[in-house]
Protein backbone atom coordinates (compact mmCIF):
# COMPACT_ATOMS: atom_id res chain seq x y z
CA UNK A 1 30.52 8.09 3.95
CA UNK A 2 33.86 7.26 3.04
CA UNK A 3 35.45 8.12 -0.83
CA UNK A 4 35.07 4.60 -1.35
CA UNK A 5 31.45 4.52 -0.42
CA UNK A 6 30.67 7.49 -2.37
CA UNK A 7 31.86 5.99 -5.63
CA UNK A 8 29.91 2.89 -5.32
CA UNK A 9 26.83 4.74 -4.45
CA UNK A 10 27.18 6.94 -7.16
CA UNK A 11 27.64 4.05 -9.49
CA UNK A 12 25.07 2.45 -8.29
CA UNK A 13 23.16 5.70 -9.14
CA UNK A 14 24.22 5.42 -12.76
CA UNK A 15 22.91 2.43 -13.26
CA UNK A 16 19.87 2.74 -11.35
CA UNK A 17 19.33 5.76 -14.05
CA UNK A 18 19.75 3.48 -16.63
CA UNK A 19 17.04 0.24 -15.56
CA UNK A 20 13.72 0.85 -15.83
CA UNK A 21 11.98 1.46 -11.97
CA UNK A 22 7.95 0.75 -11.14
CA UNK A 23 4.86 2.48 -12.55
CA UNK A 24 3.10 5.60 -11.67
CA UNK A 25 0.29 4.79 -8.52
CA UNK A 26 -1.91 7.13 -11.47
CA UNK A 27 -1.52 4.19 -13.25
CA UNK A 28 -3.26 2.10 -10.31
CA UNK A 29 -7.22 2.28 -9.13
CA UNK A 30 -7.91 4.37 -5.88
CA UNK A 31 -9.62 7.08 -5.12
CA UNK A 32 -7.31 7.94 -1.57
CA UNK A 33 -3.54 7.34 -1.57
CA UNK A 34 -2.68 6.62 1.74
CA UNK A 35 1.46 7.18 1.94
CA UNK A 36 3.59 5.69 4.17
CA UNK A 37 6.84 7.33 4.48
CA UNK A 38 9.63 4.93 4.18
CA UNK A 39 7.82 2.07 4.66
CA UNK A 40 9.47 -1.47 3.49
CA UNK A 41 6.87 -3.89 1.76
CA UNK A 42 7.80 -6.94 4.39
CA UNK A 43 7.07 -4.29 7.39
CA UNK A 44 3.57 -4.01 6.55
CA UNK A 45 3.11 -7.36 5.76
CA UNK A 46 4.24 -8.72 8.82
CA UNK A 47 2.20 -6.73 10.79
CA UNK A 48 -1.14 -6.77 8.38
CA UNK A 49 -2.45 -9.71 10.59
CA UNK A 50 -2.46 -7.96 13.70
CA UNK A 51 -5.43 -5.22 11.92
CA UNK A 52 -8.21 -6.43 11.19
CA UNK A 53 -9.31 -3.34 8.54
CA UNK A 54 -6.29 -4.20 6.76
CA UNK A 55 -6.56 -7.46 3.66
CA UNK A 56 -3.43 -9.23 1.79
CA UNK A 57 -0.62 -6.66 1.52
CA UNK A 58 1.24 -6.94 -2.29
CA UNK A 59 4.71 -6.44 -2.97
CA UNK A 60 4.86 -3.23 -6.06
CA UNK A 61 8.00 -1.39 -7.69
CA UNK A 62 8.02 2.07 -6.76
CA UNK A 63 8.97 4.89 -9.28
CA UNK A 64 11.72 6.55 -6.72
CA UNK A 65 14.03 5.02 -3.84
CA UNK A 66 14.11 8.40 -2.36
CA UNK A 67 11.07 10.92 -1.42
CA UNK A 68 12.40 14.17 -3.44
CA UNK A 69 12.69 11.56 -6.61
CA UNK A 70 9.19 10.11 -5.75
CA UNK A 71 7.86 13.14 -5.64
CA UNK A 72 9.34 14.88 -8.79
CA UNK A 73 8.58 11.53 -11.42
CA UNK A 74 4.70 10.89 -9.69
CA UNK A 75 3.45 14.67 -9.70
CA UNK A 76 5.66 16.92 -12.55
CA UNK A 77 3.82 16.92 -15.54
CA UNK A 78 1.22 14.62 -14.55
CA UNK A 79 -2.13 15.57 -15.72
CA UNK A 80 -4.12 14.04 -12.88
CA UNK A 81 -2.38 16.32 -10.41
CA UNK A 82 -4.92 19.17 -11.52
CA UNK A 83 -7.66 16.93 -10.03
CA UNK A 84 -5.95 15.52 -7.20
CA UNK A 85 -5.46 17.17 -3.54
CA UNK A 86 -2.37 16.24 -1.28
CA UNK A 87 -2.22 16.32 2.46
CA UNK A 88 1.50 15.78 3.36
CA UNK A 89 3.95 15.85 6.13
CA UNK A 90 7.14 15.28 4.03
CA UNK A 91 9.16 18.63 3.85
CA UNK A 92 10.53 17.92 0.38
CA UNK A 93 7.27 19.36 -0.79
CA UNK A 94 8.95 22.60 -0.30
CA UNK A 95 11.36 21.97 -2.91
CA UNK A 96 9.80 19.11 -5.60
CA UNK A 97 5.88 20.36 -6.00
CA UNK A 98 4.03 23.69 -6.89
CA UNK A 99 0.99 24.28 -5.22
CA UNK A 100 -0.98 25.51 -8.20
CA UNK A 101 -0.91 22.26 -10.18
CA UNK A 102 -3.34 20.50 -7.53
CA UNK A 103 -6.49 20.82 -6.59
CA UNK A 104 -5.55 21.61 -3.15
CA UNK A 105 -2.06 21.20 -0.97
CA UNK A 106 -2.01 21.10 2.14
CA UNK A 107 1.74 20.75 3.64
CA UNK A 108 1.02 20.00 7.17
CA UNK A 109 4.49 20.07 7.94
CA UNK A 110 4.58 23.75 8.11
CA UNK A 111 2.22 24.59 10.72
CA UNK A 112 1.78 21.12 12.38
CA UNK A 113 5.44 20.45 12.96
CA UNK A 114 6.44 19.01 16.86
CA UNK A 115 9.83 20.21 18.00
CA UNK A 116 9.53 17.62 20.68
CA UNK A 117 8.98 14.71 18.70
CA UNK A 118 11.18 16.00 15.57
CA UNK A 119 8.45 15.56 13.17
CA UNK A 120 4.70 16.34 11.97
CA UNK A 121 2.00 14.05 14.10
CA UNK A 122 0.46 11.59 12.52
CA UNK A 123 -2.70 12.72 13.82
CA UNK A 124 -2.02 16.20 12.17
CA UNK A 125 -2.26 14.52 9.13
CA UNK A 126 -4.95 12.57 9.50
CA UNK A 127 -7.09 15.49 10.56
CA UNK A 128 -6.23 17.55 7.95
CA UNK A 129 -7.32 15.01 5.29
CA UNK A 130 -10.31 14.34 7.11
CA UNK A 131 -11.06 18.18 6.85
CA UNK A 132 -9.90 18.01 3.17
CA UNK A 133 -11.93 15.13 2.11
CA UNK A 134 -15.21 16.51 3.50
CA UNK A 135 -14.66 20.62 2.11
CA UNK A 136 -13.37 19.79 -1.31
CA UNK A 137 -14.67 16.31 -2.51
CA UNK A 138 -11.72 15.87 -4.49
CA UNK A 139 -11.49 13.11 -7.34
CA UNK A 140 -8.44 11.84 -5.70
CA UNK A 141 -6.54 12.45 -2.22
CA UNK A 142 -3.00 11.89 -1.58
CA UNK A 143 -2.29 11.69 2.34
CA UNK A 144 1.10 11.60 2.97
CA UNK A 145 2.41 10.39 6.46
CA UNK A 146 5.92 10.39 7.55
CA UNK A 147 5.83 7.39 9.58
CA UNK A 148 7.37 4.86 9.52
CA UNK A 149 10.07 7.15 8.22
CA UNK A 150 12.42 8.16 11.67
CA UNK A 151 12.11 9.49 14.16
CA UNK A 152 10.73 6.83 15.63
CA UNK A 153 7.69 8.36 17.85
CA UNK A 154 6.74 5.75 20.06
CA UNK A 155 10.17 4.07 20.50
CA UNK A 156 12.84 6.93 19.83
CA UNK A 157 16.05 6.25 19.40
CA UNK A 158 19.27 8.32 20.88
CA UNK A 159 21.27 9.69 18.96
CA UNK A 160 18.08 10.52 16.33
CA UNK A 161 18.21 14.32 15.18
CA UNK A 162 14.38 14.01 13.93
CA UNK A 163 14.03 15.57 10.85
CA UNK A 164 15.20 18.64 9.32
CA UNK A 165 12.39 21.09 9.52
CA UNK A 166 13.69 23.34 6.44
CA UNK A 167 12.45 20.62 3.91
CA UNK A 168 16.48 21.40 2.02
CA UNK A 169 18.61 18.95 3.67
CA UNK A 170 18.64 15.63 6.48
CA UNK A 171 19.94 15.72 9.43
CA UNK A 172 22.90 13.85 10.25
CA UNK A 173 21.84 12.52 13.47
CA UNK A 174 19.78 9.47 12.03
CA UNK A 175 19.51 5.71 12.17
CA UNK A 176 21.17 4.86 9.19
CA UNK A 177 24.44 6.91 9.78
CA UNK A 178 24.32 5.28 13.57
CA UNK A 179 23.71 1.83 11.82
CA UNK A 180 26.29 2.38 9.17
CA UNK A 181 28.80 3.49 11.87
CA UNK A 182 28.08 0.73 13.65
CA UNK A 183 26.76 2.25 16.95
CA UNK A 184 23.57 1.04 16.99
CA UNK A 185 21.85 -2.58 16.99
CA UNK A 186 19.86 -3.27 13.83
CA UNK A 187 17.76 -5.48 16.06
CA UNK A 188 17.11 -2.36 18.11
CA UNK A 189 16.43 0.15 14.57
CA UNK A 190 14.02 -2.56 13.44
CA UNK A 191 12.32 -2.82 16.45
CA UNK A 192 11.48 1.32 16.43
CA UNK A 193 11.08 1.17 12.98
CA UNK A 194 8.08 -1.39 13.40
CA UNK A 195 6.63 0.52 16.46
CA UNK A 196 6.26 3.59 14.54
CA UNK A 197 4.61 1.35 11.57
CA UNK A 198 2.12 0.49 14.14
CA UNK A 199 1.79 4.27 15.59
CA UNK A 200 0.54 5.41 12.17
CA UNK A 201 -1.75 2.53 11.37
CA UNK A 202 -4.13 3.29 14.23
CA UNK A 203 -4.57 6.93 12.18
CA UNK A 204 -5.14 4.89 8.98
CA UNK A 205 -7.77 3.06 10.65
CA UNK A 206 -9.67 6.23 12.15
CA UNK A 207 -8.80 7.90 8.36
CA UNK A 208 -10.66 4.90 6.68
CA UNK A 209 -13.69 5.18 9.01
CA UNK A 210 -13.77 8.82 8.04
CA UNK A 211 -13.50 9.54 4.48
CA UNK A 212 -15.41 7.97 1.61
CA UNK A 213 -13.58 6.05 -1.63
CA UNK A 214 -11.17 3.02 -2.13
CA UNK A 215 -8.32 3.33 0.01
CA UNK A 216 -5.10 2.24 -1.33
CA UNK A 217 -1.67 1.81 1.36
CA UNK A 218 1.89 1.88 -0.30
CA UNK A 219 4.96 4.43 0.35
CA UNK A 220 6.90 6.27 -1.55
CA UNK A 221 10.11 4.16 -1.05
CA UNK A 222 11.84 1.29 1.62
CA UNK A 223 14.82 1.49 3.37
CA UNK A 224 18.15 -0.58 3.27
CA UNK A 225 19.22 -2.68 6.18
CA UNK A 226 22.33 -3.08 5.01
CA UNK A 227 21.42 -5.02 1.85
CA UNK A 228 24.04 -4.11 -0.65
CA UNK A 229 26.08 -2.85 2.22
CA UNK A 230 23.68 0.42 2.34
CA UNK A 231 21.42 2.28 4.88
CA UNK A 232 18.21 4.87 4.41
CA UNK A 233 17.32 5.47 1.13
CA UNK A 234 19.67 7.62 -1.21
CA UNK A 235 18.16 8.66 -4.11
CA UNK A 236 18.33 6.88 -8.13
CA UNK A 237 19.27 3.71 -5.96
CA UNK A 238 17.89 0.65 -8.00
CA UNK A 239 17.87 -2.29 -4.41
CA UNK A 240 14.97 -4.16 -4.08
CA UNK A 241 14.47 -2.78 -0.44
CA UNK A 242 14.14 0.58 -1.70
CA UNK A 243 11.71 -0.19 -4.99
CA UNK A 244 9.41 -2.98 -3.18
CA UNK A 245 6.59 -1.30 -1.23
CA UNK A 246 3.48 -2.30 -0.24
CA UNK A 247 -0.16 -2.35 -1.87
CA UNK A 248 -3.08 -3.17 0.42
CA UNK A 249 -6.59 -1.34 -0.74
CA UNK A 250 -9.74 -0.98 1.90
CA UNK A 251 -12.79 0.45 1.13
CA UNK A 252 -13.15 3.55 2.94
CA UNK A 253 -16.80 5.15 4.80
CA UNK A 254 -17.48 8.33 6.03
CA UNK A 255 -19.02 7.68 9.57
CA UNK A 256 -18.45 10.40 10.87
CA UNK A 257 -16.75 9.31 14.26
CA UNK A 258 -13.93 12.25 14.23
CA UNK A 259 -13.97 15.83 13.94
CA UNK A 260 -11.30 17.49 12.91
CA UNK A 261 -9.37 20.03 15.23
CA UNK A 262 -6.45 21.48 13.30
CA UNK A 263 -7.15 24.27 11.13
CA UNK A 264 -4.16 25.67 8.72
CA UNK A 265 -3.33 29.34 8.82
CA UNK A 266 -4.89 31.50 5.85
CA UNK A 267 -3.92 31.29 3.48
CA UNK A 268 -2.03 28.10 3.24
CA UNK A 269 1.68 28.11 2.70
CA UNK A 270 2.97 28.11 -0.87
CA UNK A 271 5.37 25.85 -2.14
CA UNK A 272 7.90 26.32 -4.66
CA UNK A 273 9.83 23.85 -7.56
CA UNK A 274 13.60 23.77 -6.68
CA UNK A 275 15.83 25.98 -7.73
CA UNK A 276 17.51 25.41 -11.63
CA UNK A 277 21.04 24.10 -11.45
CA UNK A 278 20.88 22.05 -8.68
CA UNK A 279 23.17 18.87 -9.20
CA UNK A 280 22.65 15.44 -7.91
CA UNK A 281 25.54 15.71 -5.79
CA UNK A 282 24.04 18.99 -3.99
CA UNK A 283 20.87 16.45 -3.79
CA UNK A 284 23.11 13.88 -2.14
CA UNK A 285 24.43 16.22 0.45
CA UNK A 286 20.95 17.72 1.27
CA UNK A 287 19.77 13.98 1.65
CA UNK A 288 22.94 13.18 3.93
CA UNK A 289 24.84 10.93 1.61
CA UNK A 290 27.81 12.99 1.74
């Protein structure tokens, strides 16, 4: 990003400190929090028709425009964490969450991960929340996918690194640096980005016929298209396509028509809270912004 770029983000950044951003999904009624990474409130909508499990799709302002910030203002000091369990695939667990405030974690991401695909399987995480659900009972379950979030598994894109597997920074290799450069169609990012969508619904689906509760659908953030003249989803960023995501609830029923496969090693991975001192622009350079 040029010098010129990097100012406006960053005062874009000040102000987006400054306005207030969504409420807390706490604040909201479910009983599973299905996440989907990076996934733009008119994506889902569009596509809601074509699946029949899933009803109207509202728009809702998220807390965060980035994961790490999502992560930090839903869970850090929240007292329903205690009681809640999280299944994720999103690395930044590594550096935004401590294990012993839930109920259960379960970072997928560190056992599940596919070198070939540059990212954890939606299936991975579908299991393991299957698994989860039926062990603990928990009051509430987080399951965190990463799709729609690149890389794009059924449709991937050259010139897509994946993701970075050491949950610290992004890899420069992505959509929006290839879209901001120029090199790439939009047509041809939206396109993936709406294929993938679709990948990870068909392991909401088999989720919903396997675990008991309301289901609520949203993500932790959008992405920019270009709106604003910016791409992906830089943190403290206050642009519509980053705070709209989506709100569908099901009702959810245990039916038992998939067993789990994927066990974690024992005992799980622990995470840890980042380290003190970090600045935001160390954030912005972990996150590819600079």
């Amino acid at each position: 990003m040029s010098r010129l770029g990097t100012a406006y983000l960053r005062a874009l950044q000040a102000l987006g400190r400054r306005v207030p951003y969504g409420t807390s999904v706490f604040e909201r009624e479910w009983d599973v929090l299905v996440v989907l990474d990076a996934c733009r409130a008119d994506l889902l909508r569009a596509v809601a028709p074509d699946y029949n499990f899933l009803g109207p799709v509202e728009t809702v302002r998220s807390v965060a425009s980035s994961s790490s910030e999502w992560l930090e203002k839903t869970f850090e000091g929240a007292p329903e964490t205690a009681q809640t369990a999280m299944v994720t695939g999103n690395t930044w667990t590594e550096r935004y969450l401590e294990a012993d405030a839930f109920a259960a974690l379960d970072e997928v991401w560190k056992y599940a991960w596919d070198d070939g695909l540059g990212t954890v399987p939606a299936a991975a995480v579908t299991d393991r929340a299957i698994a989860l659900a039926r062990e603990r009972d928990p009051d509430r379950l987080v399951v965190h996918y990463m799709q729609p979030h690149h890389p794009f598994v059924p449709d991937p894109l050259a010139g897509d690194d994946g993701l970075a597997r050491t949950g610290d920074h992004s890899n420069d290799g992505n959509p929006w640096v290839l879209l901001r450069r120029g090199e790439v169609d939009p047509d041809r990012v939206w396109d993936a980005y709406e294929a993938n969508l679709r990948h990870v619904l068909s392991e909401v689906e088999s989720l919903a016929s396997n675990v008991d509760g309301r289901i609520a659908i949203t993500a932790d953030h959008g992405n920019c298209f270009g709106e604003w003249g910016l791409y992906g989803h830089p943190m403290y960023t206050p642009v519509p396509a980053l705070l709209s995501v989506p709100w569908a609830t099901i009702d959810g029923e245990d039916r038992e028509t998939r067993e789990p496969t994927l066990s974690p090693p024992e005992p799980l991975p622990v995470s840890r809270v980042h380290g003190e001192g970090e600045t935001d622009r160390d954030r912005l350079r972990a996150l590819g912004y600079l």
